[in-house]
C-alpha atoms as a PDB file:
ATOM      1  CA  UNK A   1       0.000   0.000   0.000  1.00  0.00           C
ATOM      2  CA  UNK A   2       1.296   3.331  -0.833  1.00  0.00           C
ATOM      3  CA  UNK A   3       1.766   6.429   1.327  1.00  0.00           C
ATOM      4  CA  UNK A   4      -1.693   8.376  -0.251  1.00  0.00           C
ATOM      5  CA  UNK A   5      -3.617   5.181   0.579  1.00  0.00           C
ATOM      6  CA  UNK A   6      -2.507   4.871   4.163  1.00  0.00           C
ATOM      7  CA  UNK A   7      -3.460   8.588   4.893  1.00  0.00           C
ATOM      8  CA  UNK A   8      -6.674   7.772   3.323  1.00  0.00           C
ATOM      9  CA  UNK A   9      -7.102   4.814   5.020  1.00  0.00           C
ATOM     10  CA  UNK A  10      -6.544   6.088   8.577  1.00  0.00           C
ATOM     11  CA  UNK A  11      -8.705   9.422   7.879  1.00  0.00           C
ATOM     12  CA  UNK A  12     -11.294   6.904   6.574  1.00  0.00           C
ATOM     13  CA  UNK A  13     -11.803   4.914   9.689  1.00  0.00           C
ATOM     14  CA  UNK A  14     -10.811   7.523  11.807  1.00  0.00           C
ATOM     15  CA  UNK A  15     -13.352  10.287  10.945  1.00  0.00           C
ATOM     16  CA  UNK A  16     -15.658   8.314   8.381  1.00  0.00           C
ATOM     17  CA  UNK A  17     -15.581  11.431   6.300  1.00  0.00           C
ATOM     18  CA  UNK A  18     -18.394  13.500   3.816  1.00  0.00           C
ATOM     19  CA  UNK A  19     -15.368  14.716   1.808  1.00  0.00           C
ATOM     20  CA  UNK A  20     -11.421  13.441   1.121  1.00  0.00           C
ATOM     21  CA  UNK A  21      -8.924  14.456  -0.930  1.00  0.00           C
ATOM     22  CA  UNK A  22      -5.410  13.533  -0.652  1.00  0.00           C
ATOM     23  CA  UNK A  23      -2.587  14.938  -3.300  1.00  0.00           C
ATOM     24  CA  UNK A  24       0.917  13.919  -3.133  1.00  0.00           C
ATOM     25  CA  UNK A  25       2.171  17.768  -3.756  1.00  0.00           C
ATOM     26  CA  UNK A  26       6.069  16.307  -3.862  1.00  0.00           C
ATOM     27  CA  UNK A  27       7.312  17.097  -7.275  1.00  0.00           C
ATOM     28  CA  UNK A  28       6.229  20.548  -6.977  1.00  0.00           C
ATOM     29  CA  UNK A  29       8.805  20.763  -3.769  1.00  0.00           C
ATOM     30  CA  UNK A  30      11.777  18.677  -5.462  1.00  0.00           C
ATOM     31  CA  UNK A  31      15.146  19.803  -4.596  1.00  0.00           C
ATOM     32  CA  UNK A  32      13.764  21.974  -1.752  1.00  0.00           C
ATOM     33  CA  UNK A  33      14.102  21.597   1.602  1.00  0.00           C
ATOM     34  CA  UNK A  34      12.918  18.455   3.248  1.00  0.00           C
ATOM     35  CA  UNK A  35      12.164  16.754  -0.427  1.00  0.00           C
ATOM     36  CA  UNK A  36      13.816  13.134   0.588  1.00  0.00           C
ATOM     37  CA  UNK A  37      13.909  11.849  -2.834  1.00  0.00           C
ATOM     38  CA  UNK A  38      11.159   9.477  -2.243  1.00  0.00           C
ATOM     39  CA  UNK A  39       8.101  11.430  -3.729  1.00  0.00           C
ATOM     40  CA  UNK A  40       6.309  11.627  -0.845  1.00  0.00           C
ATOM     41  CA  UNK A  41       7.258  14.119   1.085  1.00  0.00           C
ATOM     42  CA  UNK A  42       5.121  16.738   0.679  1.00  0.00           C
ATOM     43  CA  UNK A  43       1.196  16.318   0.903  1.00  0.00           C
ATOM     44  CA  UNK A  44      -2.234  17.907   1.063  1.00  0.00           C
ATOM     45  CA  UNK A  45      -5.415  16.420   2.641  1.00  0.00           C
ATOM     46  CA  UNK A  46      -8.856  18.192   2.504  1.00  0.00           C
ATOM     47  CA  UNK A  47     -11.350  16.394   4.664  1.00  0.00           C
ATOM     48  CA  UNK A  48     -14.928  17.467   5.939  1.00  0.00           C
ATOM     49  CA  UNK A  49     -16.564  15.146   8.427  1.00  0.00           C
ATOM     50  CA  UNK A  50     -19.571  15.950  10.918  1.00  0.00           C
ATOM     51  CA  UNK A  51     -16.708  14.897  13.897  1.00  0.00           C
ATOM     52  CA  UNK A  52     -15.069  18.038  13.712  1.00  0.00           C
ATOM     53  CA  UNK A  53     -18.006  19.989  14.061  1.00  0.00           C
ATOM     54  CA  UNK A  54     -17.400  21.029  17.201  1.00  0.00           C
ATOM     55  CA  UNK A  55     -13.348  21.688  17.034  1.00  0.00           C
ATOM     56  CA  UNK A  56     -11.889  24.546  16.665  1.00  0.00           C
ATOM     57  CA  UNK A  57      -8.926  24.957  14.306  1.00  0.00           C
ATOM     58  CA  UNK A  58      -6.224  23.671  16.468  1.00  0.00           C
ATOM     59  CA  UNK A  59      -8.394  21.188  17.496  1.00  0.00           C
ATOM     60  CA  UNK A  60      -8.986  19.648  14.045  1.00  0.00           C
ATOM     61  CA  UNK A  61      -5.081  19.749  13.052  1.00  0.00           C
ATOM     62  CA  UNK A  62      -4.509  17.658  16.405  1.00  0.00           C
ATOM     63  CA  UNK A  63      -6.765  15.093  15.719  1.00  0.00           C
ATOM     64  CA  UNK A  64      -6.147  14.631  12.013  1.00  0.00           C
ATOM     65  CA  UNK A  65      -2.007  14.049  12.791  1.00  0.00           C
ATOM     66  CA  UNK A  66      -3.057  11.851  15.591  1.00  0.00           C
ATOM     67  CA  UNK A  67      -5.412   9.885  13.213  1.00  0.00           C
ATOM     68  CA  UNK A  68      -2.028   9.570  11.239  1.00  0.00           C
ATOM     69  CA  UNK A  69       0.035   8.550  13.780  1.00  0.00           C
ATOM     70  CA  UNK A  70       3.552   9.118  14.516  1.00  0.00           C
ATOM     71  CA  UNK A  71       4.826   6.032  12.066  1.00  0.00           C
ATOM     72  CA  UNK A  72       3.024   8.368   8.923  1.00  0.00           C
ATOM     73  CA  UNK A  73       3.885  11.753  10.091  1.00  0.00           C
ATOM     74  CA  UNK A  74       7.611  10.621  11.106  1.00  0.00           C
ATOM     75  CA  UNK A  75       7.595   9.661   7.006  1.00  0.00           C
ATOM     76  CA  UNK A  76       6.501  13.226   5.758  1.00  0.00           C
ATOM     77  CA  UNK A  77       8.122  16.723   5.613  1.00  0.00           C
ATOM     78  CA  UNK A  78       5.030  19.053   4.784  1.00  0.00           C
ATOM     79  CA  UNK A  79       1.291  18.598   5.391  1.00  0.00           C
ATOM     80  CA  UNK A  80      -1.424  20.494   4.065  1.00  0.00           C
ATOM     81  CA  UNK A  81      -4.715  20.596   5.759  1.00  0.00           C
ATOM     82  CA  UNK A  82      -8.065  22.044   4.308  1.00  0.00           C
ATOM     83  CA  UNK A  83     -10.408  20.795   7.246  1.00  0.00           C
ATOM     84  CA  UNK A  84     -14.197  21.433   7.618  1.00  0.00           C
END
């Protein structure tokens, strides 16, 4: 399984959500700071789900990169988040 299916895995069964996009947004960062040279690097998630109705900002950007875990956010430089 690759790295996009694993976020979208865990933000799956984490948040069971209305909306979810993930784009690997690596080649656009290659040769920059924190590109590894294994294309995945650099990512973006957009994600609605009723569960973060109540959360504020913070909130939501805590519980999305705890969803991840440390084993997937140990693997990535950058991470995007468009969360409603």
């Amino acid at each position: 399984m690759g790295l996009a299916e694993e976020i979208r895995s865990r933000l799956q069964e984490a948040f069971a959500p209305t909306r979810l996009e993930v784009r690997n947004d690596s080649a656009r960062h290659a040769g920059h700071a924190g590109d590894d040279g294994t294309g995945e690097s650099h990512w973006h998630v957009a994600i609605e789900a009723p569960a973060f109705a109540d959360m504020s900002r913070l909130a939501r950007h805590r519980a999305v990169h705890d969803a991840l875990g440390p084993d997937i956010m140990g693997r990535i430089h950058a991470l995007g988040l468009e969360i409603g």
